[in-house]
Protein backbone atom coordinates (compact mmCIF):
# COMPACT_ATOMS: atom_id res chain seq x y z
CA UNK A 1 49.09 -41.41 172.21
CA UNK A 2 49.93 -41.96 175.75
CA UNK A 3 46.61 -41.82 178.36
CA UNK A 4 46.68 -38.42 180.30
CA UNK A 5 47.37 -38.82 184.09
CA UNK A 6 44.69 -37.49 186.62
CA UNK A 7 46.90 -37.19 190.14
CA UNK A 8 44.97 -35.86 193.28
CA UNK A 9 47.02 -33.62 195.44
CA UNK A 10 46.68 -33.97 199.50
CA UNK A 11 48.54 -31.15 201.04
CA UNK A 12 49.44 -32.41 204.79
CA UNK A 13 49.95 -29.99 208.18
CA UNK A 14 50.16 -31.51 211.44
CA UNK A 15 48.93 -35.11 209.98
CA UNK A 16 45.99 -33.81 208.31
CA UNK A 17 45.05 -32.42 204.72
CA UNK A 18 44.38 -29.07 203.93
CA UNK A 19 43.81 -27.13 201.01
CA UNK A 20 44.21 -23.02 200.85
CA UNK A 21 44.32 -20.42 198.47
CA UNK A 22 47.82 -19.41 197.08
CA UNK A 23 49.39 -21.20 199.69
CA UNK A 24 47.21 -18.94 202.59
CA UNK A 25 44.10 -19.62 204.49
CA UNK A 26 44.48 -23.00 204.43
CA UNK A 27 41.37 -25.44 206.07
CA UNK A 28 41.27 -28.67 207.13
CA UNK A 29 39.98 -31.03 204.85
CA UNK A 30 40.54 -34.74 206.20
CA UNK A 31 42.55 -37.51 207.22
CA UNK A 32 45.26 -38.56 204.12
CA UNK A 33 44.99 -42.33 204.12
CA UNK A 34 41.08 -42.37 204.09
CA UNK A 35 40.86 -39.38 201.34
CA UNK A 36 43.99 -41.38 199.11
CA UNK A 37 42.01 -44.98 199.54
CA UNK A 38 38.78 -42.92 198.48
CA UNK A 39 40.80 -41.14 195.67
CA UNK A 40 42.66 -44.37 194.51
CA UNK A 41 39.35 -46.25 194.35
CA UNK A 42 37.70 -43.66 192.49
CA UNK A 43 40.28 -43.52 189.58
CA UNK A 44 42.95 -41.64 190.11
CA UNK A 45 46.20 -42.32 187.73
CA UNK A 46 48.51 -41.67 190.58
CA UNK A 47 48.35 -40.12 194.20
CA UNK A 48 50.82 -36.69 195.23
CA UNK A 49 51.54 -35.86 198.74
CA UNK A 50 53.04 -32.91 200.13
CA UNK A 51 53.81 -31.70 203.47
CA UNK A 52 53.93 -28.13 203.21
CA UNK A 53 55.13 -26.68 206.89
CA UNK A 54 58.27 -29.55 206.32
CA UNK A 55 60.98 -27.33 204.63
CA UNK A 56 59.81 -24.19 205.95
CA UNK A 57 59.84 -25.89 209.54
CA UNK A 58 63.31 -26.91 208.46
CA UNK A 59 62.21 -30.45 209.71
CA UNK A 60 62.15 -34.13 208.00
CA UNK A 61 58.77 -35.72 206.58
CA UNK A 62 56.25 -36.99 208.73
CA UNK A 63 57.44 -40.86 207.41
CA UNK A 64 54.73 -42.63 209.16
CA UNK A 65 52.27 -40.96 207.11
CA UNK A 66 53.86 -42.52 203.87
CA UNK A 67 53.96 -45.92 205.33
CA UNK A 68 50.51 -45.73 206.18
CA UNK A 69 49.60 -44.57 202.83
CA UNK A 70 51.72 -46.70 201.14
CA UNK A 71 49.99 -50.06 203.00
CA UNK A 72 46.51 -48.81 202.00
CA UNK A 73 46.84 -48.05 198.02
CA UNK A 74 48.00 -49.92 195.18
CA UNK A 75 48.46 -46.95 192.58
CA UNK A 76 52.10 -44.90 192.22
CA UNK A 77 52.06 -41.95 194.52
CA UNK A 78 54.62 -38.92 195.15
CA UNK A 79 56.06 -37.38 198.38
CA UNK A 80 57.83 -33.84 198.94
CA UNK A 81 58.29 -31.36 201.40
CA UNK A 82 60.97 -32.45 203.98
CA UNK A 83 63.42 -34.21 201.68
CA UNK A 84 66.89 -32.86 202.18
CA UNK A 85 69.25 -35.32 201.16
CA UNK A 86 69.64 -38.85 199.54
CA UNK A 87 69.09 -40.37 202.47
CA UNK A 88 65.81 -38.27 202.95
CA UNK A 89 64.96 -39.76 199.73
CA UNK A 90 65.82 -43.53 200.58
CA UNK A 91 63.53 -43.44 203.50
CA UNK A 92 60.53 -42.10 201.45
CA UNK A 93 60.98 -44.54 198.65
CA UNK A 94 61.67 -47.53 201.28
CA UNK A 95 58.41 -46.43 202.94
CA UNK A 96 56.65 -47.15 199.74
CA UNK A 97 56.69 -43.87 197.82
CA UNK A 98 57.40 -44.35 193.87
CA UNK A 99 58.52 -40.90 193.34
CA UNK A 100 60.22 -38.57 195.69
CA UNK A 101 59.36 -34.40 194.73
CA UNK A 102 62.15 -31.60 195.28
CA UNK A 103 61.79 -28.20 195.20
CA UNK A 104 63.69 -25.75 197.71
CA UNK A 105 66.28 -28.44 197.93
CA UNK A 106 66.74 -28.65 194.26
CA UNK A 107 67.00 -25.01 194.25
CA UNK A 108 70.08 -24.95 197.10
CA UNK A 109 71.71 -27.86 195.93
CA UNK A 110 70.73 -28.54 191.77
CA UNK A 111 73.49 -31.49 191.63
CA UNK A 112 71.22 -33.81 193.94
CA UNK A 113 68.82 -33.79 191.64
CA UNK A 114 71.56 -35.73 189.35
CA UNK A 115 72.64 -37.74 192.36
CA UNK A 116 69.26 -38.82 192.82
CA UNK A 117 68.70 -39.63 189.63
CA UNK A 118 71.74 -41.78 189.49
CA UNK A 119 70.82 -43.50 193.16
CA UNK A 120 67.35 -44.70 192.84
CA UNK A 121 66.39 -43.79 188.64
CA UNK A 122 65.33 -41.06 186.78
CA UNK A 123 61.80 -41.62 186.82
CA UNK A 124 61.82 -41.62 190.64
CA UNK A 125 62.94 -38.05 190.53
CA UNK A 126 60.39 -35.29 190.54
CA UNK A 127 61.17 -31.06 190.23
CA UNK A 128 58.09 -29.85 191.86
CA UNK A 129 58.90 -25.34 190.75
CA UNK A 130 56.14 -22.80 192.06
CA UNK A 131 56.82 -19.64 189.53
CA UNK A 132 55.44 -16.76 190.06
CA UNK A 133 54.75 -13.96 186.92
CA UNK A 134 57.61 -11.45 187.31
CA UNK A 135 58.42 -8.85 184.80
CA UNK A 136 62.26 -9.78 185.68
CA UNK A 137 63.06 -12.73 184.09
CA UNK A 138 63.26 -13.44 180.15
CA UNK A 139 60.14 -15.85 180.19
CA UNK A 140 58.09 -13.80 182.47
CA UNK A 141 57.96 -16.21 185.77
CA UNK A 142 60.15 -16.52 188.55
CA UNK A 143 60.93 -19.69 190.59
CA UNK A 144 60.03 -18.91 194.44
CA UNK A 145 61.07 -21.37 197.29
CA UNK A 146 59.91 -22.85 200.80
CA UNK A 147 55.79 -22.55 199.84
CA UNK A 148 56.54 -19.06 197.96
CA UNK A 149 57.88 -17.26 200.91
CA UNK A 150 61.17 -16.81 199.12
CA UNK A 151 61.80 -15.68 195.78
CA UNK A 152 64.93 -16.43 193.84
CA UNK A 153 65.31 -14.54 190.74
CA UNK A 154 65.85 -17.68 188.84
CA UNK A 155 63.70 -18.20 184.98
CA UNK A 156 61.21 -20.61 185.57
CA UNK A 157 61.91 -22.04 181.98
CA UNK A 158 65.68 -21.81 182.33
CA UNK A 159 64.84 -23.94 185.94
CA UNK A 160 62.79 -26.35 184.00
CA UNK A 161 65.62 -26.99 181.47
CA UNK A 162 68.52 -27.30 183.75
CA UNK A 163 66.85 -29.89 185.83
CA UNK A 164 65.84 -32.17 182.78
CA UNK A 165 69.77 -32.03 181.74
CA UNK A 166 70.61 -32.96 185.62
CA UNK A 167 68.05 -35.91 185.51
CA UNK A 168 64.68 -34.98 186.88
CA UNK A 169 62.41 -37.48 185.57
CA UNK A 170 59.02 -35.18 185.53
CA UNK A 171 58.25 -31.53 186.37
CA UNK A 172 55.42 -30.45 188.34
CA UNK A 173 54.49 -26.96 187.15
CA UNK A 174 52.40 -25.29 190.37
CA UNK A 175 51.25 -21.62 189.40
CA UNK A 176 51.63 -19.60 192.77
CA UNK A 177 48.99 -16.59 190.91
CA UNK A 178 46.37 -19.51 190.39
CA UNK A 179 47.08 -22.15 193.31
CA UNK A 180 43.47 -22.84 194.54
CA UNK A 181 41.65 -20.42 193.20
CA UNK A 182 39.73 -22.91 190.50
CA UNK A 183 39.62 -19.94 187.75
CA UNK A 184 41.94 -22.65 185.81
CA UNK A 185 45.53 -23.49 185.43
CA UNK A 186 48.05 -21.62 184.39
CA UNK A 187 47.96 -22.03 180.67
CA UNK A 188 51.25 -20.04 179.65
CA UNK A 189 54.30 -21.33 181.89
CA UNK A 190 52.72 -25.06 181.48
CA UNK A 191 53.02 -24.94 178.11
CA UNK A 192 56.29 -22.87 177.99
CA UNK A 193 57.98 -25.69 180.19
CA UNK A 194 56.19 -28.40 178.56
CA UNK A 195 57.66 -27.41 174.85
CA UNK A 196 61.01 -26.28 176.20
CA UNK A 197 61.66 -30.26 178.26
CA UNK A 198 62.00 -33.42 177.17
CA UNK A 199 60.47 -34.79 179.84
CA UNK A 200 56.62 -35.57 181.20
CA UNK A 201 55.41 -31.82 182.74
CA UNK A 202 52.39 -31.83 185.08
CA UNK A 203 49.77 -29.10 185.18
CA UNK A 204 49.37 -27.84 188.58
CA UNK A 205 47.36 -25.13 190.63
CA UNK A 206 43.70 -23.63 189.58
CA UNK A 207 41.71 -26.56 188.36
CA UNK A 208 38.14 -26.18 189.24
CA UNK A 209 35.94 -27.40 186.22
CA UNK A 210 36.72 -30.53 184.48
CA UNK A 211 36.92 -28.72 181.17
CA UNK A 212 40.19 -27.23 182.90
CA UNK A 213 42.19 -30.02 182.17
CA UNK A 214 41.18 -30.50 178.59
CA UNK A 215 42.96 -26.78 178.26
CA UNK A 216 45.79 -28.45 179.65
CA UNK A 217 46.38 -31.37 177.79
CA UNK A 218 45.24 -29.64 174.49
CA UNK A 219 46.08 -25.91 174.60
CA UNK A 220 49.82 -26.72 177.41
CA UNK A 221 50.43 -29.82 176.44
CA UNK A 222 50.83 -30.98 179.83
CA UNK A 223 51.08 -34.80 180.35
CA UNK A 224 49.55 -34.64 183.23
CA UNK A 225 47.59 -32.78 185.62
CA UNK A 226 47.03 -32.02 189.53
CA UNK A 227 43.54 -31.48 191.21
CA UNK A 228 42.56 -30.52 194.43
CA UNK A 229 40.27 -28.57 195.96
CA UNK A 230 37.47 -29.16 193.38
CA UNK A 231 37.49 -32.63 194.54
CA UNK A 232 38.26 -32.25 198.27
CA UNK A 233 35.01 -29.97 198.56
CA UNK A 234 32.94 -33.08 196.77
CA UNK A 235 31.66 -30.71 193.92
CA UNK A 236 33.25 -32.99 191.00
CA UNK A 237 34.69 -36.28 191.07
CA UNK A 238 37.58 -38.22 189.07
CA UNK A 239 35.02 -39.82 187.19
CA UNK A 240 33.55 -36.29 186.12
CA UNK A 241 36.56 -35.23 185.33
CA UNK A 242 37.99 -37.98 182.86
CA UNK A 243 34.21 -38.54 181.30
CA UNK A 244 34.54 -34.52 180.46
CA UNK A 245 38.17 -35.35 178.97
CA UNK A 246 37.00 -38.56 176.73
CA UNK A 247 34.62 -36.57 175.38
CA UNK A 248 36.89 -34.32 174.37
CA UNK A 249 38.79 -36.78 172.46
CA UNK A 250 41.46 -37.00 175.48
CA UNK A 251 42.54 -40.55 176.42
CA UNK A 252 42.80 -41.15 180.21
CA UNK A 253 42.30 -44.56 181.64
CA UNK A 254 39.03 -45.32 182.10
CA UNK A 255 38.23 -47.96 185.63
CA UNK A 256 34.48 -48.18 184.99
């Protein structure tokens, strides 16, 4: 069985990370490069940076920031918010990025997700989705856009499976209803996109106890999963959080 990934999140405003609470209230939390050298030293699988003002600005990502992060790590890390076309995406991953995240884009324009995959390889390509529950759609969750301040009517599931055809390489499922509130992730649309793809699906949004990500592995079969604020505040660690899952009978890469 493949070793579960543990990827810290760092959501970046104005050059600095800061966490919220469904995408409101958001503090600041720290600098990025310091808090992804601390996080990359202290086991994490893989790093994820988004900066969340970028498409809601309607303005390019800060690329200096993944240059600098990229000269001070040596484990894969993601970048989204900001990316608008291939070119967008050439810059991140020439900056140093492994994997470049769409989300409102992929929603306007679905074919770049193919041309991207084609361009620089599947497993570069990332569909980050932020669904929402809504009685509206067949699977019960609705895909909203540019840091949930649209909503598009679209199935989340349905979304999940027509970017897997078009080449996305991974999905990152981020519950809007349980973004940051660390009462857990959302068990029912991870799972529901993770049986209904073919391809790795990341648990995203509500961790806040390291038994939280057993439930994802075992009860949504995610193949991954996202943590945040529970670490940002300094009130668990990586290392808490992958002893918790070994002794679950989870295997995650151990670095001590």
């Amino acid at each position: 069985m493949l070793t579960k990934r543990i990827i810290p999140c760092l959501d970046v405003r104005n050059g600095r990370v800061t966490k919220g609470v469904r995408f409101k209230d958001n503090i600041d939390v720290g600098d990025p490069v310091e808090m992804a050298v601390a996080y990359s030293g202290g086991g994490a699988d893989e790093l994820c940076f988004y900066d969340i003002t970028a498409s809601a600005e309607r303005r390019s990502i800060d690329i200096g920031m993944v240059e600098a992060v990229a000269a001070a790590i040596s484990i894969p890390f993601a970048v989204g918010g900001g990316v608008s076309s291939l070119a967008d995406m050439e810059r991140v991953i020439l900056a140093g990025a492994e994997k470049v995240s769409m989300n409102s884009l992929a929603v306007r324009n679905p074919a770049i997700i193919g041309e991207g995959a084609e361009t620089f390889g599947r497993q570069c390509i990332v569909l980050g989705m932020d669904p929402v529950k809504s009685p509206a759609t067949a699977s019960g969750y609705e895909i909203t856009t540019r840091g949930f301040r649209e909503r598009t009517g679209i199935d989340a599931v349905e979304w999940a499976k027509r970017a897997a055809d078009l080449g996305a390489g991974e999905i990152v499922v981020n519950s809007v209803d349980a973004d940051g509130t660390r009462g857990g992730f959302q068990l029912e649309i991870t799972r529901l996109v993770a049986d209904a793809v073919d391809v790795p699906v990341v648990a995203s949004g509500g961790a806040g106890r390291p038994g939280h990500f057993t439930e994802a592995f075992r009860d949504a079969h995610a193949d991954a999963a996202i943590v945040a604020g529970m670490i940002h505040s300094g009130e668990y660690t990586i290392a808490d959080i992958k002893r918790e899952l070994k002794s679950a009978g989870v295997p995650v890469r151990m670095t001590w």
